[in-house]
N, C-alpha and C. Protein backbone atom coordinates (compact mmCIF):
# COMPACT_ATOMS: atom_id res chain seq x y z
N UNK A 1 108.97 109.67 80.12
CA UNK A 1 107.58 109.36 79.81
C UNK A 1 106.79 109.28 81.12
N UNK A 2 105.63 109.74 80.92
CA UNK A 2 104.58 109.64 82.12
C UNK A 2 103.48 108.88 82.06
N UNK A 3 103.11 108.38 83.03
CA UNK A 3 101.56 107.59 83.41
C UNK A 3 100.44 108.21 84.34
N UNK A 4 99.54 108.37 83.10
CA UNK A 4 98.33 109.59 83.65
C UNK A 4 98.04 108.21 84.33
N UNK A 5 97.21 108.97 85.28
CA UNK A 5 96.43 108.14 86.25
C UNK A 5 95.12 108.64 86.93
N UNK A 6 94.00 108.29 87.24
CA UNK A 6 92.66 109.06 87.93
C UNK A 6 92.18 108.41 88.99
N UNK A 7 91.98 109.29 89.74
CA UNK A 7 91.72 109.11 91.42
C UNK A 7 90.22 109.52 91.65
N UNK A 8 89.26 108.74 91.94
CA UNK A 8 88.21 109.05 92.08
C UNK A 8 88.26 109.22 93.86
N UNK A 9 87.98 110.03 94.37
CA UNK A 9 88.02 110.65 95.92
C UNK A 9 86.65 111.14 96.47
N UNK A 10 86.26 110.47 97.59
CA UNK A 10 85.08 110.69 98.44
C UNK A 10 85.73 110.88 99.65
N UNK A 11 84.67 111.92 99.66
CA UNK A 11 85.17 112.79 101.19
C UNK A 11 84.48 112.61 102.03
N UNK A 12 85.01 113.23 103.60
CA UNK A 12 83.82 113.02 104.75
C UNK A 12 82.86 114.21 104.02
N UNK A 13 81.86 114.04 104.48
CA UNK A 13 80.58 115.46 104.16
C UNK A 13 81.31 116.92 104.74
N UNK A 14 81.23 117.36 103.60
CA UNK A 14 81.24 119.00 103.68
C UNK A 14 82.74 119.34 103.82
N UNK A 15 83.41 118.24 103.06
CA UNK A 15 85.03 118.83 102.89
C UNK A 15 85.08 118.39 101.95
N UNK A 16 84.82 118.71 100.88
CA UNK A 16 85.16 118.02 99.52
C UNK A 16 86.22 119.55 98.81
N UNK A 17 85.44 120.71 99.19
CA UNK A 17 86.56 121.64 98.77
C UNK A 17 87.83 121.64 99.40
N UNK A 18 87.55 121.19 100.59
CA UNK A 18 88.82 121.52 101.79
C UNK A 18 90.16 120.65 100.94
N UNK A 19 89.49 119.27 100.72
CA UNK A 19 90.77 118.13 100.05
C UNK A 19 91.22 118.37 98.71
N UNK A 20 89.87 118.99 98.00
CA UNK A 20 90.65 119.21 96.32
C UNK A 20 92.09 120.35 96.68
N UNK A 21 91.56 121.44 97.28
CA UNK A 21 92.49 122.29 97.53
C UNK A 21 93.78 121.99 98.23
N UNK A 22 93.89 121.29 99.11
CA UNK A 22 95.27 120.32 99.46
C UNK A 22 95.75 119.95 98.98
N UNK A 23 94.91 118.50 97.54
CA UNK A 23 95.59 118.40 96.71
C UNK A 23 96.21 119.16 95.61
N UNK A 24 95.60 119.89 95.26
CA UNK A 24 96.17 120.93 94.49
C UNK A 24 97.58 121.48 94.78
N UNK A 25 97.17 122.04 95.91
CA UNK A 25 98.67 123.01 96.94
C UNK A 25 99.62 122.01 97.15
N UNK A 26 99.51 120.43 97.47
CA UNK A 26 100.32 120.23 98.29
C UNK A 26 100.93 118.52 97.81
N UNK A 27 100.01 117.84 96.13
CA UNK A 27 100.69 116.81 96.34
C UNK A 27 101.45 117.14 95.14
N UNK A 28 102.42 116.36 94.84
CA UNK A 28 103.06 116.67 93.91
C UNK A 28 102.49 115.75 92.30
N UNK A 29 103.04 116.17 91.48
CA UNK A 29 102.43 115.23 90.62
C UNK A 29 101.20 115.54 90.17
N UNK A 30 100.11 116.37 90.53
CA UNK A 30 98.97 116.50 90.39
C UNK A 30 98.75 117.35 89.34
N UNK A 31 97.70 117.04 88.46
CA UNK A 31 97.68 117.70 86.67
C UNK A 31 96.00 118.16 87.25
N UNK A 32 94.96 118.05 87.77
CA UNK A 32 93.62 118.57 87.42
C UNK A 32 92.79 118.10 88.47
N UNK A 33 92.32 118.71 89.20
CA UNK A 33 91.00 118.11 90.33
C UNK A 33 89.94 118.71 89.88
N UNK A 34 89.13 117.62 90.11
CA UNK A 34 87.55 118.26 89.18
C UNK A 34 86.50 117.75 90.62
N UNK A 35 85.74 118.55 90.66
CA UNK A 35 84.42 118.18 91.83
C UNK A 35 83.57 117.20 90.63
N UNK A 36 82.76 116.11 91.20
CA UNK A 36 81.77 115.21 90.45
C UNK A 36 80.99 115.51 91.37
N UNK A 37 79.50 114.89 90.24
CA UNK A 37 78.49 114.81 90.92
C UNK A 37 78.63 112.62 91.14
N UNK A 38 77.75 111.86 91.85
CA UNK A 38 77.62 110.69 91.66
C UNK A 38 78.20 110.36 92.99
N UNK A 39 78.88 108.71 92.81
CA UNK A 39 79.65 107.92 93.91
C UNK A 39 80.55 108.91 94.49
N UNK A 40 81.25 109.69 94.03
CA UNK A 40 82.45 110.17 94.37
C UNK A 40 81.99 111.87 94.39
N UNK A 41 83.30 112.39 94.94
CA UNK A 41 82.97 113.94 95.31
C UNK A 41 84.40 114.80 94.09
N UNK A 42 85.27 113.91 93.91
CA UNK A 42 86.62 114.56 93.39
C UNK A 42 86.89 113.15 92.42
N UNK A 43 87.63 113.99 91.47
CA UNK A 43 88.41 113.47 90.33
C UNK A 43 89.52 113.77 90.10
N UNK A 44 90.57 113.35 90.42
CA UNK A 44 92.24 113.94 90.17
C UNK A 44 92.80 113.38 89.49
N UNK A 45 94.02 114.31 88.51
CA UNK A 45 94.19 113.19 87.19
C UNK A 45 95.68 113.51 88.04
N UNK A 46 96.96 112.67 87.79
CA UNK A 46 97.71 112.82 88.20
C UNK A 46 98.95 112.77 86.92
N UNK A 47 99.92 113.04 86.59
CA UNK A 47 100.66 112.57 85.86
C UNK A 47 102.43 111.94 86.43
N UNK A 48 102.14 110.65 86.74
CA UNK A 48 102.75 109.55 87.56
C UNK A 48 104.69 109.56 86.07
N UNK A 49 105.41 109.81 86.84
CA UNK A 49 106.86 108.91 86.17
C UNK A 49 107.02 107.27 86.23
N UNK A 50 106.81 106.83 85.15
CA UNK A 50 107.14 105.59 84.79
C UNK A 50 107.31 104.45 86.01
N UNK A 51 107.99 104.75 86.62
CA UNK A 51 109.07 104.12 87.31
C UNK A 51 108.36 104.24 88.36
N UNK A 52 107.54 105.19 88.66
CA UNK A 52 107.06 105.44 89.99
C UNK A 52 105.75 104.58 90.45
N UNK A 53 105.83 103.53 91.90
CA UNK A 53 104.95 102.97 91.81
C UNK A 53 103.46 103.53 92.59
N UNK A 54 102.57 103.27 91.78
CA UNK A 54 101.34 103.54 91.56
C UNK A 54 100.45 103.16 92.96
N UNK A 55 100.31 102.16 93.44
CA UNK A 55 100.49 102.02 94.69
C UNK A 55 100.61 102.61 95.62
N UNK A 56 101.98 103.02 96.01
CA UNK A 56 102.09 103.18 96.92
C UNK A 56 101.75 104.76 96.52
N UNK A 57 102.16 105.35 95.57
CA UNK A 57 101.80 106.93 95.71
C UNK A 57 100.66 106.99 96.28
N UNK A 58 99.33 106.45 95.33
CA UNK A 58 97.65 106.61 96.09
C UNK A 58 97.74 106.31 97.76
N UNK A 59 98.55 105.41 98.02
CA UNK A 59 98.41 104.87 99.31
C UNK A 59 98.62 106.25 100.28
N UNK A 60 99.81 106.45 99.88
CA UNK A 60 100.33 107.53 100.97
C UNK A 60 100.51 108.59 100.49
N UNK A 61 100.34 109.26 99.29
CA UNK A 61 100.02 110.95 98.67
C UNK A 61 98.67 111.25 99.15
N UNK A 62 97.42 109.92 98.50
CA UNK A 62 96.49 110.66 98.58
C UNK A 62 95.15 110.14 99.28
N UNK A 63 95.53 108.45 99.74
CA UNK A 63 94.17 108.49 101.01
C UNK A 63 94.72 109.10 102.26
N UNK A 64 95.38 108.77 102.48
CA UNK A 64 96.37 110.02 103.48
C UNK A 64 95.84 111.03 103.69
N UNK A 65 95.28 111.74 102.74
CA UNK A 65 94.97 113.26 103.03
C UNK A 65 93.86 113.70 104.33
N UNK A 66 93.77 114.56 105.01
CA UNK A 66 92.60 114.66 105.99
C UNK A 66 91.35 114.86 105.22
N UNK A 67 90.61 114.12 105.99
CA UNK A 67 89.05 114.23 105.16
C UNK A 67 88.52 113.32 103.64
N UNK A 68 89.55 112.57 103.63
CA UNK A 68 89.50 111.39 102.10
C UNK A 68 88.78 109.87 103.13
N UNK A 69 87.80 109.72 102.56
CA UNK A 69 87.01 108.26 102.85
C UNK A 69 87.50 107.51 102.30
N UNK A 70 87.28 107.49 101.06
CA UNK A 70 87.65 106.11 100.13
C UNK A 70 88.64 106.95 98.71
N UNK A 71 88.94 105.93 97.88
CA UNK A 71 89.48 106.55 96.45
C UNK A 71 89.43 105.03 95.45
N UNK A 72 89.45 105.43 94.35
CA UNK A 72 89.06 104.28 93.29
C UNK A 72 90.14 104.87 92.06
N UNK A 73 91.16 104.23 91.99
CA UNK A 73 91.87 104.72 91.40
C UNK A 73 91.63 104.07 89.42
N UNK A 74 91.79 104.86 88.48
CA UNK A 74 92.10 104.21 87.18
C UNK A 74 93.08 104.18 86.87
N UNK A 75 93.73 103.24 86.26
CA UNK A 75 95.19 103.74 85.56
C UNK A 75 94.82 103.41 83.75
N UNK A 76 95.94 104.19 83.22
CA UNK A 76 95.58 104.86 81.59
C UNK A 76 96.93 103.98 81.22
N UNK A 77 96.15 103.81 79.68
CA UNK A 77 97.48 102.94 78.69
C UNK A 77 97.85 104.30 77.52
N UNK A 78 97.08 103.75 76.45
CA UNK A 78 97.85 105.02 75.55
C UNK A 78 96.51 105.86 75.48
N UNK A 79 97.04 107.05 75.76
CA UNK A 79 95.91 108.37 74.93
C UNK A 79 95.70 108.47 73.53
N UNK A 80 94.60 108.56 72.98
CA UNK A 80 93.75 108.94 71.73
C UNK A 80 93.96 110.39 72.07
N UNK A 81 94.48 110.55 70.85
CA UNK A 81 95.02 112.96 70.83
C UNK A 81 94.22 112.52 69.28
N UNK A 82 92.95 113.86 69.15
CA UNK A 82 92.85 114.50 67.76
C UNK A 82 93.85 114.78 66.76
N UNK A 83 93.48 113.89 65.75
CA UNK A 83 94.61 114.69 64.76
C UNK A 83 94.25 116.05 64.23
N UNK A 84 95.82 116.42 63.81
CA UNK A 84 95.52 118.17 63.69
C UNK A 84 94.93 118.20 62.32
């Protein structure tokens, strides 16, 4: 079982493509980076293993990255899916 999780990511100015694309290529775990408009520049949904702590991944997967200012992480309980 997995734990979605969302990373709201602000960048230094004028690398906001540079970091989605890193994350993409290079962290593991990573399900969707979306550019925002608002507080933030990036949205990454991640899909986290159980077991794996939450913490420390954001800590060191993804403010870590070159060019990440800040991040505001959400974490998710159960998903609402359409019934068929």
């Amino acid at each position: 079982m997995m734990t979605a999780i969302f990373v709201f990511i602000k960048c230094e100015l004028g690398f906001a493509n540079d970091v989605a694309a890193d994350i993409v290529d290079n962290v593991e775990h990573v399900s969707e980076v979306y550019s925002t408009s608002g507080q933030h520049d990036l949205l990454a949904k991640f899909q986290l293993p159980k077991d794996m702590d939450i913490g420390t991944f954001v800590t060191k997967q993804v403010q870590t990255r070159a060019h990440v200012r800040d991040t505001f992480t959400v974490i998710t309980f159960s998903p609402f899916l359409p019934s068929k």
